[in-house]
Protein backbone atom coordinates (compact mmCIF):
# COMPACT_ATOMS: atom_id res chain seq x y z
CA UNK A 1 -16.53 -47.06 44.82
CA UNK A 2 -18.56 -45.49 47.76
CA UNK A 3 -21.44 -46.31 49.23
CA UNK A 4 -23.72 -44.16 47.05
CA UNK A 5 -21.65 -44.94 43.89
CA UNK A 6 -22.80 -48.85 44.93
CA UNK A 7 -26.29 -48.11 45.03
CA UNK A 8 -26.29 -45.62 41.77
CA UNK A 9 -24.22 -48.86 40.23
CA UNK A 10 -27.42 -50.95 41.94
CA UNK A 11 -30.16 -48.56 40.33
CA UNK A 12 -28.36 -48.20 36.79
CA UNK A 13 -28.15 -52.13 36.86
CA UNK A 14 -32.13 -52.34 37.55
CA UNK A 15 -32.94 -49.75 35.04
CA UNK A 16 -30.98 -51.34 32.53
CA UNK A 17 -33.30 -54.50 33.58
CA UNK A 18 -36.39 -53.17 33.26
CA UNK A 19 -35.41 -51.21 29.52
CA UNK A 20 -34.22 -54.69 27.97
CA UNK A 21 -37.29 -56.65 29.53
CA UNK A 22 -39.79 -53.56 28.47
CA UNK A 23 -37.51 -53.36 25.01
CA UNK A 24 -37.23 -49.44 26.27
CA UNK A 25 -33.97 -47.82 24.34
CA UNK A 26 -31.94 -45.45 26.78
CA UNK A 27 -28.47 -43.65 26.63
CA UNK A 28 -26.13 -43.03 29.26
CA UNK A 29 -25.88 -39.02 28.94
CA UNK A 30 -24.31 -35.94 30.63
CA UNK A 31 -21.27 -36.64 33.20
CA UNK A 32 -22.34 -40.41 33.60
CA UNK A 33 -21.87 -40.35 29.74
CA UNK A 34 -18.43 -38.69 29.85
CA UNK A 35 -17.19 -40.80 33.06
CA UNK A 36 -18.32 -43.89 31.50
CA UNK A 37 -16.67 -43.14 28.13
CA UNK A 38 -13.06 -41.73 29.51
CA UNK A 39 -12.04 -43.64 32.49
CA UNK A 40 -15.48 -46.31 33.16
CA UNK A 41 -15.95 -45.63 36.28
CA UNK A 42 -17.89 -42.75 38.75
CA UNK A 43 -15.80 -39.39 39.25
CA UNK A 44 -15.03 -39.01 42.71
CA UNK A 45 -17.35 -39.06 45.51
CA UNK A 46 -20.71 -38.36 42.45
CA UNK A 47 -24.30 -39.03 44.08
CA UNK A 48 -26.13 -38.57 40.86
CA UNK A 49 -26.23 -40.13 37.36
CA UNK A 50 -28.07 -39.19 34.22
CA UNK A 51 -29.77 -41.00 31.75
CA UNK A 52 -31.69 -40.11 28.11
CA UNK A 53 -35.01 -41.73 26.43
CA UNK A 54 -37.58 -40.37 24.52
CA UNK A 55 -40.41 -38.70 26.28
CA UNK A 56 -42.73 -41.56 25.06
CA UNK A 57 -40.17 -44.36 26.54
CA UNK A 58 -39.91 -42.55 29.90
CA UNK A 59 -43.36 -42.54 29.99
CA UNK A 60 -43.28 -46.39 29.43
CA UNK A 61 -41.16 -46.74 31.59
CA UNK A 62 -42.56 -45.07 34.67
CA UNK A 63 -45.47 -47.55 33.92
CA UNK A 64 -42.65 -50.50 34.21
CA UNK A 65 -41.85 -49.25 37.29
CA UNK A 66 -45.20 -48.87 38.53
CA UNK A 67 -46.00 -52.51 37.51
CA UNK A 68 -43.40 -54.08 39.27
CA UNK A 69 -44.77 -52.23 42.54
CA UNK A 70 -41.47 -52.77 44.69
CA UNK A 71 -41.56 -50.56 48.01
CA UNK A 72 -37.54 -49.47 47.01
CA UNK A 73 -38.05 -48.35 44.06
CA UNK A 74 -39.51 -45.18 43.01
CA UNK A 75 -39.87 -42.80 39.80
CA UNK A 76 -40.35 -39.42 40.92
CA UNK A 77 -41.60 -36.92 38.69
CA UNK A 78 -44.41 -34.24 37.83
CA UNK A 79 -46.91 -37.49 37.19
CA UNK A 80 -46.86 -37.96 40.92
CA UNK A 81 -45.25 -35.46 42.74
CA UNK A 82 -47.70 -31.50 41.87
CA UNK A 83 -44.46 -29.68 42.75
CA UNK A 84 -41.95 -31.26 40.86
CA UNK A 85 -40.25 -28.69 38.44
CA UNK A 86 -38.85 -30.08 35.40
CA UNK A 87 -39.80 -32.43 32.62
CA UNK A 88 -37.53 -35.23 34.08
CA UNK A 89 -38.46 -38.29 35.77
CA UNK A 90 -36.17 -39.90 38.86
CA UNK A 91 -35.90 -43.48 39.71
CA UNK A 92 -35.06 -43.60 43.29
CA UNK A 93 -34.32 -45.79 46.55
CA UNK A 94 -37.00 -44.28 48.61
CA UNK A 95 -34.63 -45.34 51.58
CA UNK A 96 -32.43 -42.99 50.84
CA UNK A 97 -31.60 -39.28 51.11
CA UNK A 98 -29.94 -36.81 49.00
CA UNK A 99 -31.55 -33.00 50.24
CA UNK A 100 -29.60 -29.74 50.78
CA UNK A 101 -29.43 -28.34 53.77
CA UNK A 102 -31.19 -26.96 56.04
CA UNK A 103 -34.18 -28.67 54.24
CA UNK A 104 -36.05 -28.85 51.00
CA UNK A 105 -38.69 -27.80 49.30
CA UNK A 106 -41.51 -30.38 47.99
CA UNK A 107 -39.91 -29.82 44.93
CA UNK A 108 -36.74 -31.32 45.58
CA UNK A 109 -35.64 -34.35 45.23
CA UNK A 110 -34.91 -36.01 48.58
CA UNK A 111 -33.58 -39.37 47.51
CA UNK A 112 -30.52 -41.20 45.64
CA UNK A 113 -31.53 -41.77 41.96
CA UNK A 114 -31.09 -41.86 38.43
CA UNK A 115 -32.20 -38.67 36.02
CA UNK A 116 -33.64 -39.80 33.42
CA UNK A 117 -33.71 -36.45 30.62
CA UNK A 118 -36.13 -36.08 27.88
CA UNK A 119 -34.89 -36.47 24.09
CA UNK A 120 -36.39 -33.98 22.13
CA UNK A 121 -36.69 -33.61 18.64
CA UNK A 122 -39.37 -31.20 17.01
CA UNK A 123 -39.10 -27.81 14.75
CA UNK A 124 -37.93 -24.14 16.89
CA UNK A 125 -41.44 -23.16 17.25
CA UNK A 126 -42.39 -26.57 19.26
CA UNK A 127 -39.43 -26.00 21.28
CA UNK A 128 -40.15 -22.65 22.06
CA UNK A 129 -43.89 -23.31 23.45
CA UNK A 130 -42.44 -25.91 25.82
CA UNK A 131 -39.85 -23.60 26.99
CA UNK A 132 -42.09 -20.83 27.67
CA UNK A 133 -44.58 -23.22 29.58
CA UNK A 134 -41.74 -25.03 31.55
CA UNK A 135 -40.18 -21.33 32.33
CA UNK A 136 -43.69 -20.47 33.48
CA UNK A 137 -44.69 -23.74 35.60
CA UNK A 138 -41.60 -24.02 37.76
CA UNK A 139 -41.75 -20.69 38.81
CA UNK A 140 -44.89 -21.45 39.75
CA UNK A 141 -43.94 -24.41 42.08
CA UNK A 142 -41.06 -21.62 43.65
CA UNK A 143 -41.32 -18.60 45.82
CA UNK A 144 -43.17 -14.96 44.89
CA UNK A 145 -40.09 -13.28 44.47
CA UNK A 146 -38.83 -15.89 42.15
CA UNK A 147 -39.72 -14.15 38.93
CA UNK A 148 -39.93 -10.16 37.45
CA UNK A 149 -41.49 -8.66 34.54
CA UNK A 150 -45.71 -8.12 34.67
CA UNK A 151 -45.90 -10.25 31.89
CA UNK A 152 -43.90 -13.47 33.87
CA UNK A 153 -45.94 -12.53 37.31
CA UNK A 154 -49.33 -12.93 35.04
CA UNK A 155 -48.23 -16.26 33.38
CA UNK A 156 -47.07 -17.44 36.73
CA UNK A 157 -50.06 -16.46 38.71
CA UNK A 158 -52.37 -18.49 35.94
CA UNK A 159 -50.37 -21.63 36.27
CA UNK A 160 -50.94 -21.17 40.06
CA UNK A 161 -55.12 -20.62 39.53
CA UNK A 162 -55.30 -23.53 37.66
CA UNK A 163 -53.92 -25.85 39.95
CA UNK A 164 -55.54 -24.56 42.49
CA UNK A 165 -58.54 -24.99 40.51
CA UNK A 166 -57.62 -28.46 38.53
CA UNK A 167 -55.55 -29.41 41.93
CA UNK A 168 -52.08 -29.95 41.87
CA UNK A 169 -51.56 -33.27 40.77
CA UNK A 170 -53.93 -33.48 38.16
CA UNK A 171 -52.35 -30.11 36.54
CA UNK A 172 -49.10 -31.36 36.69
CA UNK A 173 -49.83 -34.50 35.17
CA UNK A 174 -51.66 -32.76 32.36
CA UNK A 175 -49.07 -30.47 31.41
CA UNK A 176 -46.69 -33.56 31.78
CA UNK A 177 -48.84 -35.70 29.08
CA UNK A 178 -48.95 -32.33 27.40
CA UNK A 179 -45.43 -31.83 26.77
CA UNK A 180 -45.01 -35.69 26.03
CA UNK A 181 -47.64 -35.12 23.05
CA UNK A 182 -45.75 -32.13 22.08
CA UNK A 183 -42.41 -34.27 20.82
CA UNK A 184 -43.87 -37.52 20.69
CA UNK A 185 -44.38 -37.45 16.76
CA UNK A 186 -40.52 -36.48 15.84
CA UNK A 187 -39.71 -35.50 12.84
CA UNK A 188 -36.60 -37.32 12.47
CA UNK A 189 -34.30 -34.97 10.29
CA UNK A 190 -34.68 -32.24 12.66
CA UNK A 191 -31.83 -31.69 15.50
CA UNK A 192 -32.55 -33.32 18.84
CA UNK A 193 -32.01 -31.38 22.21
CA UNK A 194 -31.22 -33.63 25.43
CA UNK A 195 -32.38 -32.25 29.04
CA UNK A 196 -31.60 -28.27 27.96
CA UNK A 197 -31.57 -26.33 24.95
CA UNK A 198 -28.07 -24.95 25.55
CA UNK A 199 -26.93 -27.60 22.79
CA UNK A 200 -28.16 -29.10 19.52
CA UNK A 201 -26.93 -32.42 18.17
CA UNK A 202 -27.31 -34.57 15.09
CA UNK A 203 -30.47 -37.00 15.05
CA UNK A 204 -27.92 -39.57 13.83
CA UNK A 205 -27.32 -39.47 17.40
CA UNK A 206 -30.09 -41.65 18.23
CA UNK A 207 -30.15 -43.66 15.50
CA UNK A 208 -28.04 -46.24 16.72
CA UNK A 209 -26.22 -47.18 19.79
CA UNK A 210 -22.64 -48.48 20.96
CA UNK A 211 -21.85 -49.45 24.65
CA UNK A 212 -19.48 -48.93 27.27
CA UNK A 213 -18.69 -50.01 30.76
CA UNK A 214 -18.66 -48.41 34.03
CA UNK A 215 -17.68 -49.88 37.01
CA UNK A 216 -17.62 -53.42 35.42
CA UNK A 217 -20.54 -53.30 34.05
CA UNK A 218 -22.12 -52.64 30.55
CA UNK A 219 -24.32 -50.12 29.52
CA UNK A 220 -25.44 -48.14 26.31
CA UNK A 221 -24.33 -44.37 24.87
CA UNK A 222 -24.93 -42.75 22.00
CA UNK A 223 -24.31 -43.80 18.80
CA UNK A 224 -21.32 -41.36 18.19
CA UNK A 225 -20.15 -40.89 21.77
CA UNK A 226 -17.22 -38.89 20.69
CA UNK A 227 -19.66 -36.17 18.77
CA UNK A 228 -21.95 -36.07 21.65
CA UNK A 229 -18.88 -35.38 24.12
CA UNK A 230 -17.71 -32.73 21.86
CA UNK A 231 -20.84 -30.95 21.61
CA UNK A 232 -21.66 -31.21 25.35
CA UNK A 233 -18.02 -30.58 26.81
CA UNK A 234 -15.90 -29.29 23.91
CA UNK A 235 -12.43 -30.55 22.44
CA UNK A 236 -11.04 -31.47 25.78
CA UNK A 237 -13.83 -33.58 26.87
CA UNK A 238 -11.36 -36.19 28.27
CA UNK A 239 -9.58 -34.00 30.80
CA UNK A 240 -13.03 -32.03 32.19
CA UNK A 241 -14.34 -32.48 35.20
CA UNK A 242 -18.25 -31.66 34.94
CA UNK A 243 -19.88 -30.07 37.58
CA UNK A 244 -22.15 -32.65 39.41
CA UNK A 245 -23.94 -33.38 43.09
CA UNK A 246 -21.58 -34.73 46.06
CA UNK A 247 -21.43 -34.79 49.35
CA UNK A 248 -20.67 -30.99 50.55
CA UNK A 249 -21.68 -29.00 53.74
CA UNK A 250 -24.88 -28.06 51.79
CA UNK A 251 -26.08 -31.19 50.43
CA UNK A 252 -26.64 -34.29 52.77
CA UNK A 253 -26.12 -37.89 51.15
CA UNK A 254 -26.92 -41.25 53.06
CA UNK A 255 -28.17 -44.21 51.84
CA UNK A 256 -28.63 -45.51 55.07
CA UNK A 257 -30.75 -42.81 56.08
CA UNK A 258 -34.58 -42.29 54.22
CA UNK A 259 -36.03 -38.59 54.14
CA UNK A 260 -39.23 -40.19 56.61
CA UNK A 261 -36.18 -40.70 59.06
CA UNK A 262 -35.04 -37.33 58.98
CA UNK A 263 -38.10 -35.63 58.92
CA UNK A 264 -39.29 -37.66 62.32
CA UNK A 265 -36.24 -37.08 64.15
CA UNK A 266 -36.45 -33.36 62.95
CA UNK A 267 -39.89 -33.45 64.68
CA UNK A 268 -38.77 -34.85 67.46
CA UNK A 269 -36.10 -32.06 68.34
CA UNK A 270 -39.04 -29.75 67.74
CA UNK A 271 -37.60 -27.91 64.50
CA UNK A 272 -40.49 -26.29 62.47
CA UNK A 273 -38.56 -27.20 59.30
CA UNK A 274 -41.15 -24.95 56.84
CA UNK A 275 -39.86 -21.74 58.80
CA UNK A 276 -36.24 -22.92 58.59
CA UNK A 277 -36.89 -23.30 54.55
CA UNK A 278 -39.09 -20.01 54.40
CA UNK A 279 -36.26 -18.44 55.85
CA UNK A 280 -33.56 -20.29 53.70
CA UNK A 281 -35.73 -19.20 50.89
CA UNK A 282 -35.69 -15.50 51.84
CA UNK A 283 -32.18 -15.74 52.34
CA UNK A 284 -31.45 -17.33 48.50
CA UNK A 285 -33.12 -14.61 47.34
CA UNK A 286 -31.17 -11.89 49.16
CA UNK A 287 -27.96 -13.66 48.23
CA UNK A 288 -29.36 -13.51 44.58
CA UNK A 289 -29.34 -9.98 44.81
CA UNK A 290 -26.48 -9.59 46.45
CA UNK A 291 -24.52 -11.41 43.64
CA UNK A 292 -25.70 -9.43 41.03
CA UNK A 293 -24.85 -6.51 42.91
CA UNK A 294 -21.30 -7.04 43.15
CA UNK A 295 -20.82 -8.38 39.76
CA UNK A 296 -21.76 -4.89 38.59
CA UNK A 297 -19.38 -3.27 41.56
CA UNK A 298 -16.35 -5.67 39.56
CA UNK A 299 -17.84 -4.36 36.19
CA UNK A 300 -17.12 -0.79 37.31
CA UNK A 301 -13.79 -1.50 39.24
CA UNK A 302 -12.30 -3.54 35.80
CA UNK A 303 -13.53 -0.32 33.79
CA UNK A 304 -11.30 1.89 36.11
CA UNK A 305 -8.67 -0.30 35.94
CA UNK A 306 -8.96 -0.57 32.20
CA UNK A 307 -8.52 3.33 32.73
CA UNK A 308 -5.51 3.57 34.07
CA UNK A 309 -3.94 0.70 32.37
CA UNK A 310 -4.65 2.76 29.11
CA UNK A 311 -2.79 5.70 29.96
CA UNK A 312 0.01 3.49 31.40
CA UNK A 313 0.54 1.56 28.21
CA UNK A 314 0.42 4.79 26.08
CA UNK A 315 2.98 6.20 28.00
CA UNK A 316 5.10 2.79 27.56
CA UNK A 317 4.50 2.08 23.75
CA UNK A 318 4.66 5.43 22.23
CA UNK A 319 7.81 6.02 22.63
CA UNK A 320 8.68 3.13 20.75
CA UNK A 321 5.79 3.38 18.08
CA UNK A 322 8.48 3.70 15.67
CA UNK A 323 10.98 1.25 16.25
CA UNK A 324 7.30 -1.51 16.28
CA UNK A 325 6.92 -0.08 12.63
CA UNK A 326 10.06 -1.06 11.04
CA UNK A 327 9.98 -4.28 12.90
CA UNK A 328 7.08 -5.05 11.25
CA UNK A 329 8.34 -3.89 8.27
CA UNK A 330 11.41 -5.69 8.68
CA UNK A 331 9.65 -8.73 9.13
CA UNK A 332 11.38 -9.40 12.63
CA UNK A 333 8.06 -10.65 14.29
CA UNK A 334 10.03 -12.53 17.45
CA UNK A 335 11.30 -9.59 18.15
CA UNK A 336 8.35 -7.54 17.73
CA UNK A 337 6.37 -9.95 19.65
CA UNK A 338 8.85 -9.49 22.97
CA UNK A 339 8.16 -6.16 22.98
CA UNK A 340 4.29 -6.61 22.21
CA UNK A 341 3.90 -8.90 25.31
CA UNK A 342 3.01 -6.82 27.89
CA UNK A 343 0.37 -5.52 26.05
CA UNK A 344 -0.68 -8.90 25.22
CA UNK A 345 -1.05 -9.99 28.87
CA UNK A 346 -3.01 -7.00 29.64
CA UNK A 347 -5.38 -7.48 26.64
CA UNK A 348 -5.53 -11.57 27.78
CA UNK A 349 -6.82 -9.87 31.36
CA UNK A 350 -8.72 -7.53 30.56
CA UNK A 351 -10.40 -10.27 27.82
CA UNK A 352 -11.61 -12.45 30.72
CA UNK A 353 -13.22 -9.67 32.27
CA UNK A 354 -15.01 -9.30 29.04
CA UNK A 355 -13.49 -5.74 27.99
CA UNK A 356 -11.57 -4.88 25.06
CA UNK A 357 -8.10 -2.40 25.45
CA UNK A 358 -6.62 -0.33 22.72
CA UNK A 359 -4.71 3.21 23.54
CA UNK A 360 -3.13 3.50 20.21
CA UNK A 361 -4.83 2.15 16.56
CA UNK A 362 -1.46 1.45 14.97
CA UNK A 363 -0.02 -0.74 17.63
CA UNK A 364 -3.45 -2.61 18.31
CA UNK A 365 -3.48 -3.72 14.79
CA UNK A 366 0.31 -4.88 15.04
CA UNK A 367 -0.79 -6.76 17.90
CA UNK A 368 -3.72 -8.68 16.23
CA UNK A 369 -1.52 -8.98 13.09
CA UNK A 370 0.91 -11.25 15.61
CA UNK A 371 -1.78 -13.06 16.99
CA UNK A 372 -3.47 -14.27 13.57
CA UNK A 373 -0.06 -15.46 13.00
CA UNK A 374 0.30 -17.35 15.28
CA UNK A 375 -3.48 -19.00 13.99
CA UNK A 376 -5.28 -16.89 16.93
CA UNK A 377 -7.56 -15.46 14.17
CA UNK A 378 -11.05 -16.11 16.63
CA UNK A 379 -9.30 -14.60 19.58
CA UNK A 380 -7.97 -11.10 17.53
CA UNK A 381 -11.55 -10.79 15.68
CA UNK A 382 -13.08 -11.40 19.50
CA UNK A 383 -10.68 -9.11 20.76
CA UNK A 384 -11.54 -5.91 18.27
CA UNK A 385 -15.44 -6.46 18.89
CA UNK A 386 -14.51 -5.35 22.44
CA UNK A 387 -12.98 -2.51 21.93
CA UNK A 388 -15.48 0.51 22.41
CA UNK A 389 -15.67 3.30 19.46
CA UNK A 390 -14.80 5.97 21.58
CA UNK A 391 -10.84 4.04 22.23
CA UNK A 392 -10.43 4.38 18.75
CA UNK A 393 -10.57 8.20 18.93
CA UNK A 394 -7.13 10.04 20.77
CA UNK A 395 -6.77 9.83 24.08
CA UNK A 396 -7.48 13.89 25.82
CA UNK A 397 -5.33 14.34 28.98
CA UNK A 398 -6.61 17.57 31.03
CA UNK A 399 -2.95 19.41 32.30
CA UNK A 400 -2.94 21.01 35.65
CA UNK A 401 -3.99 24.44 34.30
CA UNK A 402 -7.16 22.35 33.11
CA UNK A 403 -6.35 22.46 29.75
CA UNK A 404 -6.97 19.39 27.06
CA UNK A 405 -3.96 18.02 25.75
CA UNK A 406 -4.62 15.31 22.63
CA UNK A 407 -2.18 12.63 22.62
């Protein structure tokens, strides 16, 4: 382990503490969940692990924390913090750091900790309200340019008058208690969301619990581990490696080092940090725009080359339209499928670019007919919702005289 693996180890021992003393149920969850459950221990050089409780149990136990009062331990979340921006809480060692560079905003989170993610569990319509107020409040806590549409600028700019008017802490605590209230009554046959609505799961999920260990020590997951994996990470949940925080030229890690510290000695070499992060902040959003830019510029390029790869497989496979016919008929499907596989690499790369590629309807359909064969029924029905109307109709080649030519 490194350093910061021994101090996550150190804070996921002392939150397990404080859940058994408080009688607090938690889950592992996320990539500690998966790391824990395929090889029990960190994956290389991770700063961060994740944890899952109810909203009302995080609540309890931010007040555990709070009780115990000790100056290295911290929970960090919208209850204290007016710019935090997400329905989390983080239990930290103030005396450490964990910021991207060059700096961060008040919103960030500027030690090593623990995320602890919400369980929720209510009907669409609750979910729905807390999404649109979550969308709405941590824009708020982010730049101006952070956010389009009228309607988004006029949500945003209320959640910023009534902070200013309630204050900041107070307003973030409310809307905290708020959305704790919102899924603290569960109704317990519904499906639960953890940390993001990009998955569903089973409430049987919670309804029990089995244990693993990581790093030599013993912790609790899920009661069906393997069903949470596979919802979260897919069939080949034991050979993913999730995205999660390390140590990069962007992000600075040190548990040596506490974000007072740096701030100080940034002071001391007289850097005005706020108009390094103004600037950073400018500069995120340019590179925002940038990005989308030249996804589109790719969009158009693939179309073009979808072009021309078109014409070039017509003038391949027509020729031998016939001889693909009484293969099929024949029943001589290896041999059909040698000549088919040029076309299917091209449709395979022109797939990931999210485009579909017919030039002739006959062939296309002997090609999908191989495919489903071969039990790639998802992939061929994928593969004909790509495929624009107008590639069904002939392709029209203009001759050198300028006159249409239907092939």
């Amino acid at each position: 382990m490194t350093e910061i693996q021994q101090k996550l180890l150190e804070l996921l021992c002392d939150l397990d503490t404080i859940c058994q003393r408080e009688n607090i149920p938690y889950y592992l969850s996320g990539h500690t969940a998966l790391s824990a459950y395929t090889r029990s221990e960190f994956f290389p050089d991770c700063c961060q692990a994740s944890v899952s409780m109810t909203p009302e149990n995080a609540v309890r136990f931010l007040q555990a924390v709070r009780k115990e009062g000790r100056p290295d331990r911290i929970t960090d979340s919208m209850f204290s913090n007016k710019n935090y921006p997400d329905f989390t809480l983080r239990f930290c060692d103030p005396n450490t750091l964990m910021i991207p560079l060059p700096y961060c905003r008040p919103s960030s989170l500027p030690y090593i900790g623990i995320v602890i993610h919400m369980i929720r569990t209510k009907p669409a319509h609750m979910n729905k309200i807390y999404q649109l107020s979550h969308t709405f409040w941590k824009a708020s806590t982010m730049s101006e340019g952070s956010v389009s549409g009228f309607t988004k600028h006029v949500a945003v700019s209320a959640c910023r008058i009534a902070k200013n008017i309630l204050g900041g802490k107070y307003f973030s605590r409310l809307l905290f208690r708020f959305w704790v209230s919102l899924f603290q009554s569960r109704e317990t046959d519904k499906p639960i969301a953890i940390a993001s609505d990009a998955f569903h799961y089973e409430p049987a999920l919670v309804k029990g619990v089995q244990t693993v260990t990581l790093e030599g020590k013993v912790f609790p997951i899920f009661a069906d581990p393997e069903g949470y994996l596979l919802t979260a990470y897919g069939e080949d949940y034991s050979t993913v490696i999730p995205k999660y925080y390390k140590p990069s030229a962007s992000l600075l890690v040190s548990v040596n080092i506490s974000f007072r510290q740096f701030v100080e000695t940034a002071k001391e070499r007289n850097l005005d940090l706020k108009t390094i992060q103004k600037k950073k902040t400018k500069c995120d959003l340019l590179q925002a725009k940038v990005s989308f830019y030249n996804r589109q510029i790719d969009r158009y390029y693939a179309i073009v080359e979808r072009t021309e790869k078109r014409y070039a497989l017509y003038e391949t496979y027509m020729p031998m339209k016939e001889e693909l016919l009484r293969l099929d008929r024949e029943e001589r499907y290896e041999e059909l499928n040698d000549l088919l596989k040029p076309y299917r690499s091209a449709l395979w790369a022109f797939y990931k670019k999210k485009l579909g590629l017919c030039f002739d309807r006959e062939i296309f359909e002997l090609t999908m007919k191989v495919l489903v064969m071969e039990g790639q029924e998802k992939y061929a029905k994928n593969l004909r919702a790509l495929v624009p109307d107008e590639h069904w109709k002939p392709i029209v080649i203009t001759d050198y005289k300028g006159d249409p030519i239907e092939c």
